[in-house]
Protein backbone atom coordinates (compact mmCIF):
# COMPACT_ATOMS: atom_id res chain seq x y z
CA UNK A 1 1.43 104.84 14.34
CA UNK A 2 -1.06 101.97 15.07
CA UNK A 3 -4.00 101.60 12.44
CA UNK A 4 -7.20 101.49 14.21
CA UNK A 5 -9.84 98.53 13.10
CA UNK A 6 -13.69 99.08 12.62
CA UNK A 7 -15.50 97.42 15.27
CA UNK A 8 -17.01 93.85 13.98
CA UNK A 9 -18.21 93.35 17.70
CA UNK A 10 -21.87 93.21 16.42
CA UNK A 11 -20.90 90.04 14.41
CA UNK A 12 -22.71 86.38 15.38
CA UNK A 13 -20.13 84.42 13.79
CA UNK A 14 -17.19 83.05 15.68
CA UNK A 15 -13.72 84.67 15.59
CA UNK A 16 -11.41 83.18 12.39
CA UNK A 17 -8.29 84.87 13.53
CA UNK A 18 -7.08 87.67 15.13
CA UNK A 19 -3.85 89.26 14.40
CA UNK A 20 -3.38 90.16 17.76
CA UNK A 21 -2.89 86.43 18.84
CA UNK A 22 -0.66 85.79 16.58
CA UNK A 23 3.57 85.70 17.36
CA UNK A 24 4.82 89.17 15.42
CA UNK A 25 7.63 87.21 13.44
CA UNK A 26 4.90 85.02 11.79
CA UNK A 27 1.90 86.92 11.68
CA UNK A 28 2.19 87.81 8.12
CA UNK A 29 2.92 84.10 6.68
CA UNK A 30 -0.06 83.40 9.50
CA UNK A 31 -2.62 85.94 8.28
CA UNK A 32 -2.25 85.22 4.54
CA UNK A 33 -3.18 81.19 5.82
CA UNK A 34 -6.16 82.50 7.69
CA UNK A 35 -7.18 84.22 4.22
CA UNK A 36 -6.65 81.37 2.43
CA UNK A 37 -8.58 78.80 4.46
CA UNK A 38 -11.32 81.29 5.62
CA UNK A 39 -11.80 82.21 1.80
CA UNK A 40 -9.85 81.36 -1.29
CA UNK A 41 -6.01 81.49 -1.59
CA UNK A 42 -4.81 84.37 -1.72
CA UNK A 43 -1.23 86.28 -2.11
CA UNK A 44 -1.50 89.51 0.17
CA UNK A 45 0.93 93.05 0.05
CA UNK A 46 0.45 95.33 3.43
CA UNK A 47 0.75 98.86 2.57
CA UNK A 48 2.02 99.31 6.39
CA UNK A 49 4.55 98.01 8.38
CA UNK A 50 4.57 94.85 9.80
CA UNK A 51 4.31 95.55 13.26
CA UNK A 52 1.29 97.99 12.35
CA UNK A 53 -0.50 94.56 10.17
CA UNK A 54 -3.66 93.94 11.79
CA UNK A 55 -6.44 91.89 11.34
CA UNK A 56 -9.40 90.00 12.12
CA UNK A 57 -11.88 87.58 10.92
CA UNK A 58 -15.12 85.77 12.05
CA UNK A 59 -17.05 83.63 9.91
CA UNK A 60 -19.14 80.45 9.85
CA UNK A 61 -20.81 78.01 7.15
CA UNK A 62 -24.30 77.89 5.82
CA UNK A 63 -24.47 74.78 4.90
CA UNK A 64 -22.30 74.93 1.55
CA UNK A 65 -21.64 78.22 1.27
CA UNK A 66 -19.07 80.07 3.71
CA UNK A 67 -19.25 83.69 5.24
CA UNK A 68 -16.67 85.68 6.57
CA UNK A 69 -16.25 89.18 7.55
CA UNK A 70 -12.89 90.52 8.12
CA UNK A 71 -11.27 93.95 8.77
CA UNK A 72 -7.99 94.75 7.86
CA UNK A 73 -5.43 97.74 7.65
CA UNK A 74 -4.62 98.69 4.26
CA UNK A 75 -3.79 96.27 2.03
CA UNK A 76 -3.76 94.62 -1.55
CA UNK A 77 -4.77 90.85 -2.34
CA UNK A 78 -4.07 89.12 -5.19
CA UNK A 79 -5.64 86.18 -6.93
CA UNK A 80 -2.92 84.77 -9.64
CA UNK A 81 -4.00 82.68 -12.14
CA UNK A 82 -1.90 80.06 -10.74
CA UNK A 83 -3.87 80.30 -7.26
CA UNK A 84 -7.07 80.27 -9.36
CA UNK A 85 -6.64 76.93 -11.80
CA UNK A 86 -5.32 75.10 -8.67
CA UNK A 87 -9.12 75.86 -6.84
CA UNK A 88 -10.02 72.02 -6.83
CA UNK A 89 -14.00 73.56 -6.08
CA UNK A 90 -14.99 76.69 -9.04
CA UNK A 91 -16.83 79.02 -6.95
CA UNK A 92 -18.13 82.59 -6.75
CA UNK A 93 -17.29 85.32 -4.17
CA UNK A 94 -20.13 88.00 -3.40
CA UNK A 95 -18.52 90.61 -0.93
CA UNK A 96 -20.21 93.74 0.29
CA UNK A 97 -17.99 96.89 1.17
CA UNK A 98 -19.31 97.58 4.70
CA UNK A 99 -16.25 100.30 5.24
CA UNK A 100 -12.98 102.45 3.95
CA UNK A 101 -12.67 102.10 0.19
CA UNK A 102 -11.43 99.76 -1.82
CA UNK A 103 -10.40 99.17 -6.20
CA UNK A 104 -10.99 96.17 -7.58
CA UNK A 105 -9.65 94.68 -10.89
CA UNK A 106 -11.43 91.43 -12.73
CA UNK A 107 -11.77 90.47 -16.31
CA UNK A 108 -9.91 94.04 -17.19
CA UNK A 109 -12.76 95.92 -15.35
CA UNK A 110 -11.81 98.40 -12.53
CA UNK A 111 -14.06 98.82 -9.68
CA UNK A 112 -14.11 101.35 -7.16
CA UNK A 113 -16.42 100.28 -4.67
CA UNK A 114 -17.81 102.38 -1.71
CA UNK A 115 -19.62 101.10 1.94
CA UNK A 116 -22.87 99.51 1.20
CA UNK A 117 -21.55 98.62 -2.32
CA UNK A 118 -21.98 94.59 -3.65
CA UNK A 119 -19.33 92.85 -6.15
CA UNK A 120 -19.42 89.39 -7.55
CA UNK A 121 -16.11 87.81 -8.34
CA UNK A 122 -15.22 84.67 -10.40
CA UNK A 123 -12.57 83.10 -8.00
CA UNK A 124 -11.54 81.13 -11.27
CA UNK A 125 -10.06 83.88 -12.73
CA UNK A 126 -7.40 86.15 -10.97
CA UNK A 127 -8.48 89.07 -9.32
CA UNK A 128 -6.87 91.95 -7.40
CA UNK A 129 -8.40 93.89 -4.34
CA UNK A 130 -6.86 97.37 -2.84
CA UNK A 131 -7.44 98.94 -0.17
CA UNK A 132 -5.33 102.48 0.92
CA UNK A 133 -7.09 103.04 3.88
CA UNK A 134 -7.82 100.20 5.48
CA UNK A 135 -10.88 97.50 4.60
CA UNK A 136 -14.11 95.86 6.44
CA UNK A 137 -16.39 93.80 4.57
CA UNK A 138 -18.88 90.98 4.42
CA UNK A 139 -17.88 88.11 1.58
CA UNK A 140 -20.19 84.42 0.35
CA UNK A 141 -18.17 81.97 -0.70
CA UNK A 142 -21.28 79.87 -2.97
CA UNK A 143 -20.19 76.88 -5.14
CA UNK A 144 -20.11 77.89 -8.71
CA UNK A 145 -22.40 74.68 -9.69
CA UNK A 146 -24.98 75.76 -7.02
CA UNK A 147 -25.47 78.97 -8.27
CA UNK A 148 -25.80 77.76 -11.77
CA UNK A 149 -24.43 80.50 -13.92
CA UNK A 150 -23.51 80.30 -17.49
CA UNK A 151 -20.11 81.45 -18.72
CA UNK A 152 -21.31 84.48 -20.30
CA UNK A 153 -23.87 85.88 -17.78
CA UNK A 154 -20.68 85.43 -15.44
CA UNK A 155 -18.36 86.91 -17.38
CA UNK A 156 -21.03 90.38 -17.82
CA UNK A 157 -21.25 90.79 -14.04
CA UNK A 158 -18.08 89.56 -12.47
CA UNK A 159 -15.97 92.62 -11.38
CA UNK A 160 -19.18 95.53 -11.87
CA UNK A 161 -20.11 97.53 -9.17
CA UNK A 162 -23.70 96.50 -7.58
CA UNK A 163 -24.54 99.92 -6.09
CA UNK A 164 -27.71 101.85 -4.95
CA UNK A 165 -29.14 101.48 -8.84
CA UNK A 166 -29.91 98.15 -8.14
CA UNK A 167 -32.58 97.47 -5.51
CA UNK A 168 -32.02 94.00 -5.04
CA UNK A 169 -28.45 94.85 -4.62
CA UNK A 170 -29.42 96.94 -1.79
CA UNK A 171 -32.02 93.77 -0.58
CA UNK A 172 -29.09 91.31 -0.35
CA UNK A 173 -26.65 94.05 0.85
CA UNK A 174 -29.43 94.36 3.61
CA UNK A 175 -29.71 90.85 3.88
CA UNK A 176 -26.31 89.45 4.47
CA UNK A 177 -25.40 92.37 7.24
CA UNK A 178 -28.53 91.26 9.10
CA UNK A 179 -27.06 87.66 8.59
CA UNK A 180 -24.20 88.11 10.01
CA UNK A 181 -25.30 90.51 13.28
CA UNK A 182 -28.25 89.14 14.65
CA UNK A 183 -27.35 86.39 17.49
CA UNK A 184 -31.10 85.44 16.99
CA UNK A 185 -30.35 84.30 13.34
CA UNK A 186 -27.28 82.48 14.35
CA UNK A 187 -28.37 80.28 17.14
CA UNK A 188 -31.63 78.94 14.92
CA UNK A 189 -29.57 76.42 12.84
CA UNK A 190 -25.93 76.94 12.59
CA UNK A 191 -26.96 79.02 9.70
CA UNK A 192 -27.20 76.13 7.36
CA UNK A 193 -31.09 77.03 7.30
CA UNK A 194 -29.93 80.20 5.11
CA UNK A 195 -28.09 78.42 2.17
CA UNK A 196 -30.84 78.08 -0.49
CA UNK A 197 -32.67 82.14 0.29
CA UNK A 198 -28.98 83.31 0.35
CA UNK A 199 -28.13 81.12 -3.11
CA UNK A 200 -31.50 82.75 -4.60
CA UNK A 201 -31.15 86.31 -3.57
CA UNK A 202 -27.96 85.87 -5.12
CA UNK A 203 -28.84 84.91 -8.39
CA UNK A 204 -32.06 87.52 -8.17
CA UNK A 205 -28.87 90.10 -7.87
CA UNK A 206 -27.35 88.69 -11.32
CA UNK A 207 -30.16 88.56 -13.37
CA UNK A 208 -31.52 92.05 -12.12
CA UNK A 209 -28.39 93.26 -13.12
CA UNK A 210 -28.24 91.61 -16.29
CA UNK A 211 -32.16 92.49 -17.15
CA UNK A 212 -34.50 89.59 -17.57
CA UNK A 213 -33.82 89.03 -21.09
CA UNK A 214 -30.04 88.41 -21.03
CA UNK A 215 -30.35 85.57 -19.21
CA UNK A 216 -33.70 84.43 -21.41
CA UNK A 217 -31.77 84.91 -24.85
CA UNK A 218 -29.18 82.65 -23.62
CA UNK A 219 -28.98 79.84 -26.14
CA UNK A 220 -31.11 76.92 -25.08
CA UNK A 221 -28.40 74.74 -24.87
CA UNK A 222 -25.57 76.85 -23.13
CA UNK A 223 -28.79 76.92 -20.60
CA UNK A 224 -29.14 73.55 -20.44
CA UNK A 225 -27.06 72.86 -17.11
CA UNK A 226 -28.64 75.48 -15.23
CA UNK A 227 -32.15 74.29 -16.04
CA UNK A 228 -31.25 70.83 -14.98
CA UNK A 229 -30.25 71.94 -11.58
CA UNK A 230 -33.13 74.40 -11.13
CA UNK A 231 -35.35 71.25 -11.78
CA UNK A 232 -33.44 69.32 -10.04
CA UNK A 233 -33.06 71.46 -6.77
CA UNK A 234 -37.04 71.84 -7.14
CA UNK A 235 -37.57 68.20 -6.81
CA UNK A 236 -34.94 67.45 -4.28
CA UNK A 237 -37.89 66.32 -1.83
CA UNK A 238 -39.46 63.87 -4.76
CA UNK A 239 -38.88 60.34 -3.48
CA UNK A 240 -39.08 59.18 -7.14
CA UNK A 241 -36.15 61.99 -8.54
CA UNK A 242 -34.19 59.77 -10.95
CA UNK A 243 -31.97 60.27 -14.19
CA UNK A 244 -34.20 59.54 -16.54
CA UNK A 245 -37.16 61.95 -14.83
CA UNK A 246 -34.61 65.19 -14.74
CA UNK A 247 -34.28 64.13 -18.41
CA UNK A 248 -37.55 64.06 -19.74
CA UNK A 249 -38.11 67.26 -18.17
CA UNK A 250 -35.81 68.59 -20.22
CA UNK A 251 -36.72 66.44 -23.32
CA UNK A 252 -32.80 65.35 -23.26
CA UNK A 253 -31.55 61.58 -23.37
CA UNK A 254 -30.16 60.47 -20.05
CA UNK A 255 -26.67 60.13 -21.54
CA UNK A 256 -26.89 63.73 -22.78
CA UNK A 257 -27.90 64.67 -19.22
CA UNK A 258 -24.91 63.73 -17.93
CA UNK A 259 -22.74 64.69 -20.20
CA UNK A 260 -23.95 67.98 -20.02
CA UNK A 261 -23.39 67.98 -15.88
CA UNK A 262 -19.89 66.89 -16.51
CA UNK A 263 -18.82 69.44 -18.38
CA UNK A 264 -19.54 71.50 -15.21
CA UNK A 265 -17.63 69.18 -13.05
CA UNK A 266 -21.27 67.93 -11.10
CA UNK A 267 -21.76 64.20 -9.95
CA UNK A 268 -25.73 63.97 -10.27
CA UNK A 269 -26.35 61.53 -7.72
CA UNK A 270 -23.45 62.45 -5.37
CA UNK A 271 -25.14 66.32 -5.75
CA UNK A 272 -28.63 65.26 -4.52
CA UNK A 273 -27.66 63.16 -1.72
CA UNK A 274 -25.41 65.56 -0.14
CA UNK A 275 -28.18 68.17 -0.61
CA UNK A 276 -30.85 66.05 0.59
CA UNK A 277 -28.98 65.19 3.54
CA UNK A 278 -28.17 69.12 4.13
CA UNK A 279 -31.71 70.00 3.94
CA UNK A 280 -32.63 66.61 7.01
CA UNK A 281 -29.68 68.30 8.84
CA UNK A 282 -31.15 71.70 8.33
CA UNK A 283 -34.67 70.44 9.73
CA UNK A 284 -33.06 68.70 12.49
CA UNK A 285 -31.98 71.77 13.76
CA UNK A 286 -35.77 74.00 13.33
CA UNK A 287 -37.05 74.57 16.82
CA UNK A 288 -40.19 74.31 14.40
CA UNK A 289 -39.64 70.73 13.53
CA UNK A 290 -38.72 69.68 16.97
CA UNK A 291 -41.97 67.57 17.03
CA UNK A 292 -41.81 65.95 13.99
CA UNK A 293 -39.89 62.17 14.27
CA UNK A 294 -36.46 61.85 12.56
CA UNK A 295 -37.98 59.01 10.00
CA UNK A 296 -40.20 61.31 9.10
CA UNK A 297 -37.67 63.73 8.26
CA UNK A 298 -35.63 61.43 6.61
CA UNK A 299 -38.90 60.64 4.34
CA UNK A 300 -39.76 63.51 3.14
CA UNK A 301 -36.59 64.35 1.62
CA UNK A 302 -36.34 61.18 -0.24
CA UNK A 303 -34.94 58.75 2.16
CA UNK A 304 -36.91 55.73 2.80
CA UNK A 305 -34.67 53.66 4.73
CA UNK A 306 -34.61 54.86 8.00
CA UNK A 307 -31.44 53.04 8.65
CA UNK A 308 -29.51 53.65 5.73
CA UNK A 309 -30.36 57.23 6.47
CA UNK A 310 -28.92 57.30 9.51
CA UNK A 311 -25.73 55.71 8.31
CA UNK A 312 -25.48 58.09 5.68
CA UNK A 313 -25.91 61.20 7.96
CA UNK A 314 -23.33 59.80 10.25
CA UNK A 315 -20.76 59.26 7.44
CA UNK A 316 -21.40 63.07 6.17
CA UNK A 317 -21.57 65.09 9.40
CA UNK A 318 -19.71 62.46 12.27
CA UNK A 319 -22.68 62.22 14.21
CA UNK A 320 -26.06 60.54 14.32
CA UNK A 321 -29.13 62.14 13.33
CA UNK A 322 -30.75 62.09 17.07
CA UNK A 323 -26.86 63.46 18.01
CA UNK A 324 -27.16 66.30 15.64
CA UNK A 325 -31.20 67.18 16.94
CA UNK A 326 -30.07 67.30 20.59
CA UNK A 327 -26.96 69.15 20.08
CA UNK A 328 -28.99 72.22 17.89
CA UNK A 329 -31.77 71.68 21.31
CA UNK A 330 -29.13 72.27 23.59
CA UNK A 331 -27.88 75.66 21.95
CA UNK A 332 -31.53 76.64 21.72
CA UNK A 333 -32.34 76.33 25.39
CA UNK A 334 -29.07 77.85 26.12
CA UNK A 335 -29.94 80.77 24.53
CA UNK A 336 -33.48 81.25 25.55
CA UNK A 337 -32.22 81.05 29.32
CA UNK A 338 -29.35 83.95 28.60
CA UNK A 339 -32.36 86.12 26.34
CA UNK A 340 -34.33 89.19 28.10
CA UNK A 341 -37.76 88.29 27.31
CA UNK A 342 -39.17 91.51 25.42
CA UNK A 343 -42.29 92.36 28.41
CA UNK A 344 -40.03 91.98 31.23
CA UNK A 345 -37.24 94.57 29.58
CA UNK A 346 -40.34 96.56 28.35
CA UNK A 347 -41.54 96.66 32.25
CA UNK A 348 -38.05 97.57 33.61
């Protein structure tokens, strides 16, 4: 007997994979790829048969992080720790339940979680997910260095259940499935606009989970790192941002400074110019910006060679700045001209 999928019809992101498209003899070797690419490596157990596996994913980037949402029949995945020290990027999962449930295992913790449920997992350490009756659910793949977590606040959440107690929980729960099915959203920027609120709301989960003085009573100098970053993604638009300003801020020598980023695996300068040229890109794409020149763009988030800039952007993203503007124009008008406006369906 065929297992019957939720509907993910509602989602804006484009299809991943499909089971349904893919030749029956390889679909299983096939579908575990999909999970691995779409997500993190995975190894993955069907608790049906294989011509009953089925399976689909959509997902899409904002700018560093990745989204997916995928629906399954029931299944277990499992992260080994080989599959988690070979991860050449650290990162964190957040995935919300959306339906069927689902028991989750991470750093010894068992999790039960139900629809509308959050979980945070620590994709360095192995992991196992089961589902017995099939699974749908929203996941954010963020870069561990972006959200700028210490060891030990990690190591208290990763794995808990962020339920209805928790009312940012429920925010970002709220959050990402809006995200994900509102065509509006999508066709604004590619969804790269959504990176740093989605990073924030993220961390806003942790410490509210946490309380506000677990993260405080961190020692200052286990703290250190993500107080650099916090400074340094505040200033990310300061033409001036140097080495030696992040570390007076921080009353640290600039060799300390970057000793301290290394031990979390971050390149300082390589970290602001990809996340300067992210936020241009981002901008590029605002139907709000769309009267504002590319130079001045390119200014105000530290850039002052116009040039170089546009070298740079071209190396990063395989197109040109003006390329990149016209392209996010295109999809807008597109979409305005297949949009209802609001009085006329009103009227009707």
């Amino acid at each position: 007997m065929a297992h019957s999928l939720p509907s993910d019809r509602n989602s804006s992101l484009p299809e991943l994979f499909d089971t349904a498209t893919m030749p029956p003899g390889d679909r299983l070797r096939l579908l575990r790829d999909a999970i691995g690419s779409a997500a993190v490596p995975v190894e993955v157990l069907h608790h049906v048969g294989p011509d009953e596996v089925s399976a689909r994913g959509t997902g899409g980037r904002l700018g560093r992080l990745s989204i997916l949402t995928i629906t399954t029949t029931p299944l277990t995945v499992r992260r080994t720790v080989r599959l988690a020290r070979a991860d050449p990027e650290p990162s964190i999962i957040v995935e919300l339940q959306l339906a069927g449930r689902r028991s989750v295992v991470q750093y010894n913790r068992r999790t039960v979680l139900s629809p509308g449920d959050l979980i945070l997992l620590d994709a360095r350490r192995p992991y196992l997910s089961t589902s017995q009756d099939g699974n749908h659910q929203h996941s954010v793949r963020v870069p561990r260095a972006d959200l700028a977590l210490t060891d030990h606040a990690l190591a208290r959440v990763a794995g808990l259940r962020l339920g209805p107690r928790n009312p940012v929980a429920n925010l970002a729960a709220a959050y990402l499935t809006r995200l994900v099915g509102d065509q509006r959203l999508a066709a604004e920027a590619d969804l790269d606009v959504f990176e740093a609120p989605t990073i924030e709301l993220i961390r806003a989960v942790v410490a509210t989970q946490l309380g506000a003085g677990v993260l405080a009573s961190e020692p200052l100098e286990n703290t250190l790192a993500l107080r650099i970053m916090e400074f340094t993604r505040q200033h990310l638009t300061d033409p001036d941002l140097s080495a030696a300003k992040i570390a007076a801020a921080q009353n640290i020598s600039v060799r300390h400074l970057y000793t301290t980023l290394s031990r979390s695996g971050i390149v300082l300068g390589e970290w602001i110019r990809v996340r300067r040229l992210e936020g241009c890109r981002r901008e590029l794409a605002r139907s709000a910006m769309a009267g504002r020149t590319i130079s001045a763009i390119a200014h105000a988030w530290g850039f002052g060679d116009a040039t170089h800039f546009s070298r740079t952007f071209r190396e990063a993203f395989g197109m040109s700045p003006r390329e990149w503007r016209a392209l996010y124009q295109n999809k807008q008008r597109a979409y305005a001209l297949t949009t209802t406006p609001i009085d006329a369906d009103v009227a009707s």
